[in-house]
PDB file of N, CA and C in Angstrom:
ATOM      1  N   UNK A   1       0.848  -1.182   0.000  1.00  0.00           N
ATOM      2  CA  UNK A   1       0.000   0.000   0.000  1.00  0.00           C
ATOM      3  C   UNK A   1       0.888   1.237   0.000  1.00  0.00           C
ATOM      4  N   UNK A   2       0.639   1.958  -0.913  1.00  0.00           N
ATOM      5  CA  UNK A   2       1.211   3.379  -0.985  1.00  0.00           C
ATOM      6  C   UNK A   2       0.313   5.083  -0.180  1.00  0.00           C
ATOM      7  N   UNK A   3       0.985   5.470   0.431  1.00  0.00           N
ATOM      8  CA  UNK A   3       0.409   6.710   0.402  1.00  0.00           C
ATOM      9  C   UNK A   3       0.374   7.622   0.070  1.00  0.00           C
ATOM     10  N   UNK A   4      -0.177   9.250   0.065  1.00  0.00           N
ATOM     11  CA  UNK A   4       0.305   9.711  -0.592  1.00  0.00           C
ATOM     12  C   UNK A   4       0.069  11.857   0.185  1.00  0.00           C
ATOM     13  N   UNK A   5       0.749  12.424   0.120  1.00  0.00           N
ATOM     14  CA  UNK A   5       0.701  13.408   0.948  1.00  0.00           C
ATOM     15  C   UNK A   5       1.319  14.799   0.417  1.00  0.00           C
ATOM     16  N   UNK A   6       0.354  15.841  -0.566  1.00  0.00           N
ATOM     17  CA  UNK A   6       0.663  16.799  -1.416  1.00  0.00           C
ATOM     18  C   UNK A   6       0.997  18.200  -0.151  1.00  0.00           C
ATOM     19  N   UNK A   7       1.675  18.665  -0.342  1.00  0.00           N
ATOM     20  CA  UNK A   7       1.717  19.756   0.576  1.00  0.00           C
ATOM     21  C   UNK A   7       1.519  21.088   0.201  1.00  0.00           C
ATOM     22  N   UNK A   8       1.108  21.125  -1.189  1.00  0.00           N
ATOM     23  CA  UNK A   8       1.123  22.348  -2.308  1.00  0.00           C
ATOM     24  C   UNK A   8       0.060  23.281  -0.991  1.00  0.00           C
ATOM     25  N   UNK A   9      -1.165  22.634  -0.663  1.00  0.00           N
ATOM     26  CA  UNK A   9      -2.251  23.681  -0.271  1.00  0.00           C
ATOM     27  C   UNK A   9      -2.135  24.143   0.768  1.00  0.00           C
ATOM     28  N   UNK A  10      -0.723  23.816   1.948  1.00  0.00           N
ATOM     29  CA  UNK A  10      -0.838  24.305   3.235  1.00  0.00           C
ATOM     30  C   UNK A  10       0.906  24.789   3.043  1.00  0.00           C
ATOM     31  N   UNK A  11       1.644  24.905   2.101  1.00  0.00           N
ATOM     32  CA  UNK A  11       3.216  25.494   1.937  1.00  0.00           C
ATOM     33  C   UNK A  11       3.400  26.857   3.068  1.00  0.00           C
ATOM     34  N   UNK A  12       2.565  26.991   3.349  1.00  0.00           N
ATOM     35  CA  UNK A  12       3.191  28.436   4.299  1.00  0.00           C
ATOM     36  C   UNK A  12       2.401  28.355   5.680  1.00  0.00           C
ATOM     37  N   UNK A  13       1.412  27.717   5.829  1.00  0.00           N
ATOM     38  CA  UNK A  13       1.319  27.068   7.066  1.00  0.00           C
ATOM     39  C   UNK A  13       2.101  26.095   7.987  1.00  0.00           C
ATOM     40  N   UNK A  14       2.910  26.105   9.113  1.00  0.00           N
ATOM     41  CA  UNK A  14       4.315  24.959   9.520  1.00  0.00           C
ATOM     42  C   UNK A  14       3.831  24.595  10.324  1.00  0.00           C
ATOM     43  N   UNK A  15       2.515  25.029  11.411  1.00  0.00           N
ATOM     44  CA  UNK A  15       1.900  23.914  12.249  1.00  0.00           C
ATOM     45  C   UNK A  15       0.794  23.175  11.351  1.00  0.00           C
ATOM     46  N   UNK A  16       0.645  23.248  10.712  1.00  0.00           N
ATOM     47  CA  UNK A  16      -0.330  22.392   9.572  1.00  0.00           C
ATOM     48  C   UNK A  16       0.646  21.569   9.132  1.00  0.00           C
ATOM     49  N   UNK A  17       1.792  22.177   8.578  1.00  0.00           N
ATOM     50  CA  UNK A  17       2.491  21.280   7.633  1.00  0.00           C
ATOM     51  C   UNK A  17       3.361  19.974   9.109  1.00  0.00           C
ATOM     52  N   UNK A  18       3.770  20.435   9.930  1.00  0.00           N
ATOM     53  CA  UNK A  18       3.913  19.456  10.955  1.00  0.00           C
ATOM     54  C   UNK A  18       2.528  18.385  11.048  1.00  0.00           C
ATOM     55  N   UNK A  19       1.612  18.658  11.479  1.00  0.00           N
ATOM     56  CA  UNK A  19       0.662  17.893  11.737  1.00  0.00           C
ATOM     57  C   UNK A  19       0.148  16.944  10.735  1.00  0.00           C
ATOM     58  N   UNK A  20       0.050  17.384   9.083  1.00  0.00           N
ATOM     59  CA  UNK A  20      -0.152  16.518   8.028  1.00  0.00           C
ATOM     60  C   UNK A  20       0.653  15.598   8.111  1.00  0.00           C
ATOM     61  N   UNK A  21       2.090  15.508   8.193  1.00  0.00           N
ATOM     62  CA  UNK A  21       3.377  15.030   8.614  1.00  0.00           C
ATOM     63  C   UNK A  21       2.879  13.749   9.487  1.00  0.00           C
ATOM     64  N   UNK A  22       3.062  14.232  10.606  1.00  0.00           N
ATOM     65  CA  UNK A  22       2.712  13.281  11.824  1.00  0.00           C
ATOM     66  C   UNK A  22       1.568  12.440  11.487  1.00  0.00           C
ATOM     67  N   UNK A  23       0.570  13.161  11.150  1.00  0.00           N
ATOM     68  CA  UNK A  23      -0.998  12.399  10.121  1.00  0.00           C
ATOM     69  C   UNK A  23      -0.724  11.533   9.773  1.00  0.00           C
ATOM     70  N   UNK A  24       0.248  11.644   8.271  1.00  0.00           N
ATOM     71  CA  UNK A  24       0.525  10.308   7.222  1.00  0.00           C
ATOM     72  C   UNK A  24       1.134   9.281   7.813  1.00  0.00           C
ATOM     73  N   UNK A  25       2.373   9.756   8.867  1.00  0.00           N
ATOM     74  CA  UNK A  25       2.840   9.059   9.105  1.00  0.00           C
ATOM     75  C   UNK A  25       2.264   7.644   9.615  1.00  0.00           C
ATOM     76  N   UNK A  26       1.577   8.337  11.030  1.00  0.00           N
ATOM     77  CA  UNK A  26       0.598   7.987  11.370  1.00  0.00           C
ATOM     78  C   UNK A  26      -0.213   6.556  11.254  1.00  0.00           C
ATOM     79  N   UNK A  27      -0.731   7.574   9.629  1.00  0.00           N
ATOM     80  CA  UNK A  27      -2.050   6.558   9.071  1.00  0.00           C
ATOM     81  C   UNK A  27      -0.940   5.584   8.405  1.00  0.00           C
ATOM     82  N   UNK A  28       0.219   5.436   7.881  1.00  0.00           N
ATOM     83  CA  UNK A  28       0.831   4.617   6.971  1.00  0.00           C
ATOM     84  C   UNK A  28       1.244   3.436   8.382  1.00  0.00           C
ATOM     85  N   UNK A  29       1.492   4.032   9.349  1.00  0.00           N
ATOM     86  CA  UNK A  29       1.955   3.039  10.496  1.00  0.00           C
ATOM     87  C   UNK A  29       0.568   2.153  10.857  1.00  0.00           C
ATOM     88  N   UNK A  30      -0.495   2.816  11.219  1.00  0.00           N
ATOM     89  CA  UNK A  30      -2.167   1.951  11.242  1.00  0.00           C
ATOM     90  C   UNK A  30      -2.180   1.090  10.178  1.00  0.00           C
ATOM     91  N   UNK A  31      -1.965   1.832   9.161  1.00  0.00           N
ATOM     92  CA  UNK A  31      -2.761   1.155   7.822  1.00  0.00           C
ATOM     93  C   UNK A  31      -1.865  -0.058   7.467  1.00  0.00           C
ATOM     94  N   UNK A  32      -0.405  -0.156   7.865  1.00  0.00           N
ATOM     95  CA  UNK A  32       1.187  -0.705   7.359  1.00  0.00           C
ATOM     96  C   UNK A  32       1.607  -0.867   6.070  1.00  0.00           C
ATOM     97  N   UNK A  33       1.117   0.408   5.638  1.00  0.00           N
ATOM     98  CA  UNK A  33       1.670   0.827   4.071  1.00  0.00           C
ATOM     99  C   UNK A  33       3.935   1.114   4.544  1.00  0.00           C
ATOM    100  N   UNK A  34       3.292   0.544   3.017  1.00  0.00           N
ATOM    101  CA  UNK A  34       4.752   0.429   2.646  1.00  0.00           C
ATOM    102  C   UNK A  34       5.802   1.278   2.253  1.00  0.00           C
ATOM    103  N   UNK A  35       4.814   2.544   1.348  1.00  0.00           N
ATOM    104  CA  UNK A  35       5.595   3.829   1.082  1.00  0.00           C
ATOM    105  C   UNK A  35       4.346   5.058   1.064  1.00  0.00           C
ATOM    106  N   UNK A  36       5.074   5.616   1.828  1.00  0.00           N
ATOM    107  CA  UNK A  36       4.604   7.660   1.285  1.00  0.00           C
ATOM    108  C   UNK A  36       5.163   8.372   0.806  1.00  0.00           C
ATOM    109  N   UNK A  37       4.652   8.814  -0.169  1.00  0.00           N
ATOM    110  CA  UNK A  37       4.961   9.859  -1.116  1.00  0.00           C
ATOM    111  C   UNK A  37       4.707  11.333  -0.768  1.00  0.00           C
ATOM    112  N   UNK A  38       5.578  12.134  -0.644  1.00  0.00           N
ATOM    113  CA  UNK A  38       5.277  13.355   0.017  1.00  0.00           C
ATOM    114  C   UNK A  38       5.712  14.296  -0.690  1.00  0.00           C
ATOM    115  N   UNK A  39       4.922  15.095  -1.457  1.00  0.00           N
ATOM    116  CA  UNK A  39       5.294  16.108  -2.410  1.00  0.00           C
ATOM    117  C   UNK A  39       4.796  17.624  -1.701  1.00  0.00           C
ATOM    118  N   UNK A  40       6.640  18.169  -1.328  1.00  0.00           N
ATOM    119  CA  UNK A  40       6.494  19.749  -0.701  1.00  0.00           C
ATOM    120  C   UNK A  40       6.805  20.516  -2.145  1.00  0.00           C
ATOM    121  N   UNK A  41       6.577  19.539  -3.511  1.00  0.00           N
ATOM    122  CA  UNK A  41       7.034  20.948  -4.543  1.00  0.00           C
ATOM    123  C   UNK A  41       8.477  21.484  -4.755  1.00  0.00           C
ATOM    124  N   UNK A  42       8.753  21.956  -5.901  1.00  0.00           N
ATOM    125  CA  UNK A  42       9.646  22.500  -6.456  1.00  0.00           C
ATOM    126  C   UNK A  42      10.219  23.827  -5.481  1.00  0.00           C
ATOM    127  N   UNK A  43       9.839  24.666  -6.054  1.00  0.00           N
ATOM    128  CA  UNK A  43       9.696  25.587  -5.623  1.00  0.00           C
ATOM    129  C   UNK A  43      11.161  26.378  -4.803  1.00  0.00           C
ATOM    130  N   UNK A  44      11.622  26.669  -3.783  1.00  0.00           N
ATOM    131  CA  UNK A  44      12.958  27.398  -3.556  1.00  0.00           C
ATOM    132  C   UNK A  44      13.428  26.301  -2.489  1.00  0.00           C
ATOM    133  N   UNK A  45      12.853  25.255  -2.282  1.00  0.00           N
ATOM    134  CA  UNK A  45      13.210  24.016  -1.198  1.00  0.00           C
ATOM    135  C   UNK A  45      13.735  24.434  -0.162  1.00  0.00           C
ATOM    136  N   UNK A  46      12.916  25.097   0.511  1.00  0.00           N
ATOM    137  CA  UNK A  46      12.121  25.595   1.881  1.00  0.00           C
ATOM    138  C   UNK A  46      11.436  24.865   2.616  1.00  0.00           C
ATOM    139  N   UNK A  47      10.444  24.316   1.623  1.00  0.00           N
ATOM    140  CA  UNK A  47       9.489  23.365   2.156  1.00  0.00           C
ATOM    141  C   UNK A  47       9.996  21.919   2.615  1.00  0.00           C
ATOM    142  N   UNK A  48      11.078  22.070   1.133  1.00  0.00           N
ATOM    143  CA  UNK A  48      11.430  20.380   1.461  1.00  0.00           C
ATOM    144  C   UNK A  48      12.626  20.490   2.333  1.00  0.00           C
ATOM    145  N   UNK A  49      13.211  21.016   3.000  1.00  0.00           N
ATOM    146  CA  UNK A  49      14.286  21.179   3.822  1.00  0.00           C
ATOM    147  C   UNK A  49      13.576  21.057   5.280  1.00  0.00           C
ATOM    148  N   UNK A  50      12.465  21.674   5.208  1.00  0.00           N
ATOM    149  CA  UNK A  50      11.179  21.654   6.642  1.00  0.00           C
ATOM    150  C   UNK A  50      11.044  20.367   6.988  1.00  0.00           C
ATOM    151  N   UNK A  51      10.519  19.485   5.324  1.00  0.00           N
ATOM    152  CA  UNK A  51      10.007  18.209   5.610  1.00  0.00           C
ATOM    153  C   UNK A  51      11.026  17.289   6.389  1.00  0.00           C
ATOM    154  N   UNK A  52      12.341  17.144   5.504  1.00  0.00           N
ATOM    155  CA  UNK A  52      13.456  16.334   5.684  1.00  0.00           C
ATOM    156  C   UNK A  52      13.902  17.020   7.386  1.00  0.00           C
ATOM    157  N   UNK A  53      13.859  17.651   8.154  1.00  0.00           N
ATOM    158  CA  UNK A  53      14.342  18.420   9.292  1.00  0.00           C
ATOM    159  C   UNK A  53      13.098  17.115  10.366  1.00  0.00           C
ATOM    160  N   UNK A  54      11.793  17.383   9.779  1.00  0.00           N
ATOM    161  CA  UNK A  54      10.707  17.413  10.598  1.00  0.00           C
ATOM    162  C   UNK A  54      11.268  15.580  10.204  1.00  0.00           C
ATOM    163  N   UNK A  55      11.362  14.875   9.663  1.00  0.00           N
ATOM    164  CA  UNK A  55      11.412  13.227   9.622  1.00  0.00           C
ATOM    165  C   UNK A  55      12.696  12.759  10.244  1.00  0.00           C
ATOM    166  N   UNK A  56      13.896  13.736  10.221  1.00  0.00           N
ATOM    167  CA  UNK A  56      15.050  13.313  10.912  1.00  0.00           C
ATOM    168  C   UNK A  56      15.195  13.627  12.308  1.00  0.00           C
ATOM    169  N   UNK A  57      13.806  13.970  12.847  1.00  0.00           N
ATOM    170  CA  UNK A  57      13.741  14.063  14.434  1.00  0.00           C
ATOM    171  C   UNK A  57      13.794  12.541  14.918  1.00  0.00           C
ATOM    172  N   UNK A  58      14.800  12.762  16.142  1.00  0.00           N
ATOM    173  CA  UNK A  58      14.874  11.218  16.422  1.00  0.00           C
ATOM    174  C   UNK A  58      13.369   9.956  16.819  1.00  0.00           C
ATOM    175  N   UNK A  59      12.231  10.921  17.398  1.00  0.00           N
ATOM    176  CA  UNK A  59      11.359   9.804  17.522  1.00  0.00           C
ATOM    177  C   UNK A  59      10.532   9.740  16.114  1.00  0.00           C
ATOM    178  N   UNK A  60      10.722  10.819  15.314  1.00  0.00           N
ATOM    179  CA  UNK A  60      10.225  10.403  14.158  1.00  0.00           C
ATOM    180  C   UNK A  60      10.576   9.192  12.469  1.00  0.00           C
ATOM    181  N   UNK A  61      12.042   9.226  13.084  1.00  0.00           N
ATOM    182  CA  UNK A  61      13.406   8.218  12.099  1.00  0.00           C
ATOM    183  C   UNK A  61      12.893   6.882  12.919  1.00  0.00           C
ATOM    184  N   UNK A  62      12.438   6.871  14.023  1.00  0.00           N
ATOM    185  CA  UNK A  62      12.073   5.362  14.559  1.00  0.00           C
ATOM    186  C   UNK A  62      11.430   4.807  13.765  1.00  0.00           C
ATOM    187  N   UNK A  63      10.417   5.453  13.228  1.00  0.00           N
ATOM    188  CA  UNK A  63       8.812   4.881  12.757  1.00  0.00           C
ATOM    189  C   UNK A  63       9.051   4.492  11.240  1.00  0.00           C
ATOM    190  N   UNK A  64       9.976   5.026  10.388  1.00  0.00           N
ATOM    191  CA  UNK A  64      10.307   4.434   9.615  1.00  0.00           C
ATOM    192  C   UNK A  64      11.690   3.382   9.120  1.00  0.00           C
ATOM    193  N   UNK A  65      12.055   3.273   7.219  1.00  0.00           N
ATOM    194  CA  UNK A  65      13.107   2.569   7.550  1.00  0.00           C
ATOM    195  C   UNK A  65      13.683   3.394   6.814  1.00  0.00           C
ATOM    196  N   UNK A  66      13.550   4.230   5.768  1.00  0.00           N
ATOM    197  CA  UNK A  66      14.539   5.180   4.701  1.00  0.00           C
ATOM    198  C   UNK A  66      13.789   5.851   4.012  1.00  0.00           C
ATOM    199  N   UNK A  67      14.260   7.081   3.325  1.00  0.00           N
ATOM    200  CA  UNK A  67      13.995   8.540   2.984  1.00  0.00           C
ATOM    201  C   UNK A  67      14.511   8.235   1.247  1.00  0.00           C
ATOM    202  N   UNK A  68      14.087   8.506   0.586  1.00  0.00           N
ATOM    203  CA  UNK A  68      14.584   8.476  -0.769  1.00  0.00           C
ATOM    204  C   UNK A  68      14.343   9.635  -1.424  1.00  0.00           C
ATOM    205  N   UNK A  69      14.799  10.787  -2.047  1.00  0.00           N
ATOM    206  CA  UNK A  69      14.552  11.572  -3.305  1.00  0.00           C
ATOM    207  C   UNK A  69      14.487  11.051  -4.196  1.00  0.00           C
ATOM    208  N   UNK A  70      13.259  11.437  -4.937  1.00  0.00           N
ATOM    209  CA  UNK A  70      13.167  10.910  -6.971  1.00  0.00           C
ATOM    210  C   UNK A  70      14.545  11.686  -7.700  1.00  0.00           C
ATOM    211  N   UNK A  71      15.018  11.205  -8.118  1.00  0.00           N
ATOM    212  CA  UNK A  71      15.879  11.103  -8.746  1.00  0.00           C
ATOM    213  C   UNK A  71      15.511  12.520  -9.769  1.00  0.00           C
ATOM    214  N   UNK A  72      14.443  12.049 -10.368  1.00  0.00           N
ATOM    215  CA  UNK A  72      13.535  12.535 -11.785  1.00  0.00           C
ATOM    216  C   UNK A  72      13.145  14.223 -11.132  1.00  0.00           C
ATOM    217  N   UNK A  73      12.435  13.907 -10.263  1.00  0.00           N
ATOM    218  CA  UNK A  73      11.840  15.118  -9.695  1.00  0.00           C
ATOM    219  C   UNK A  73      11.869  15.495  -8.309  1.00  0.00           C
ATOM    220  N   UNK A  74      12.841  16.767  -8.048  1.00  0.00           N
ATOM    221  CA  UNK A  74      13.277  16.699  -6.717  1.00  0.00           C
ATOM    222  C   UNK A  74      12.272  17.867  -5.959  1.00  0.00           C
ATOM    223  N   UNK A  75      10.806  17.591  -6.388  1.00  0.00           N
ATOM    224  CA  UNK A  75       9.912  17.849  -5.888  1.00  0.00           C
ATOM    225  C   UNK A  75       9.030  16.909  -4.828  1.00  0.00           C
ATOM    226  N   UNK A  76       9.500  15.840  -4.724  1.00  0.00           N
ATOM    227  CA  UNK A  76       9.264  14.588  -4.276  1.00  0.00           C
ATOM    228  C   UNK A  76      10.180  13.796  -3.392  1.00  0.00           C
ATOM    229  N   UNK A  77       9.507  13.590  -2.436  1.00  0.00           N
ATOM    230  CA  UNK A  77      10.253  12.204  -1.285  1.00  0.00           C
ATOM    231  C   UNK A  77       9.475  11.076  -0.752  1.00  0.00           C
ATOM    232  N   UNK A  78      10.014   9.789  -0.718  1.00  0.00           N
ATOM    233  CA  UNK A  78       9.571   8.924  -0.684  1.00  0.00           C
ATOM    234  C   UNK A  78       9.819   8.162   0.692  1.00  0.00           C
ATOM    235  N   UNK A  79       8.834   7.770   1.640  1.00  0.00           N
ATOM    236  CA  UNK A  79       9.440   7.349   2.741  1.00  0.00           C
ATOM    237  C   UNK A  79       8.978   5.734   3.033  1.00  0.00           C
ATOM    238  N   UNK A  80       9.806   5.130   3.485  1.00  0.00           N
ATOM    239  CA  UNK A  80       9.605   3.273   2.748  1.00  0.00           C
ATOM    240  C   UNK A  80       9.657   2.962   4.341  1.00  0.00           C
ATOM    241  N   UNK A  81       8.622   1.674   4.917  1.00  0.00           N
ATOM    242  CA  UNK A  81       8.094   1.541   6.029  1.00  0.00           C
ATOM    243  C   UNK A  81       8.504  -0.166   5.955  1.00  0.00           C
ATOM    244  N   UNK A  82       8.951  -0.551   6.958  1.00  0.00           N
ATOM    245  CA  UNK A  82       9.277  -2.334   6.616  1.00  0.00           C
ATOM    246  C   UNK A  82       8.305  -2.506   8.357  1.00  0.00           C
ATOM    247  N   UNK A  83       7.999  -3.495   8.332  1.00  0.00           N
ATOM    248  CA  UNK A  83       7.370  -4.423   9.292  1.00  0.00           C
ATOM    249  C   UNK A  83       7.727  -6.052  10.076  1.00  0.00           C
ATOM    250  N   UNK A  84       7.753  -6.203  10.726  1.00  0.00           N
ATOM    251  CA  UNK A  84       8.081  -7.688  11.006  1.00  0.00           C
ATOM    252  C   UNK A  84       6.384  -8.404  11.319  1.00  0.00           C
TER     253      UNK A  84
END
C-alpha cells in the first residue's frame, strides 16, 4: 500500500504542515503501508528542507526505515516503512 501526501495547499502554514506530517505518518503506520509519497514541490526548497528536518527528528526516524529523493523530480520524497 502506498500513500500519498501533497503539501502544495498548506506550503506556508508549519503547524499544519507538521501535523499533516505526523498524520501520514501515522495513518501509513495503522494502515502498514509500505511507502509515502510526500510532495512539498519545487519551488525554492524551503518546504522540502522543513520536511526532511521534521522526519530526521529522532522519535520520528524510529517509525520508519529510509527517505529516498526521486531522482527525476526533486519535488518529491519517498518514505519506505518495513514491518516484522
Amino acid at each position: 500500500m502506498k500513500l500519498k501526501l501533497d503539501l502544495h495547499p498548506i506550503f506556508n502554514r508549519g503547524g499544519e504542515i507538521d501535523k499533516a506530517l505526523r498524520g501520514i505518518i501515522d495513518e501509513a503506520i495503522r494502515k502498514k503501508a509500505t511507502e509515502v509519497e510526500i510532495i512539498p514541490g519545487k519551488g525554492s526548497g524551503q518546504l522540502k528542507k522543513k520536511v526532511l528536518r521534521f522526519l530526521e527528528q529522532k522519535e520520528i526516524k524510529a517509525l520508519y526505515h529510509r527517505i529516498d529523493k526521486d531522482a527525476k523530480n526533486h519535488g518529491r520524497l519517498f518514505v519506505y516503512f518495513r514491518y516484522k
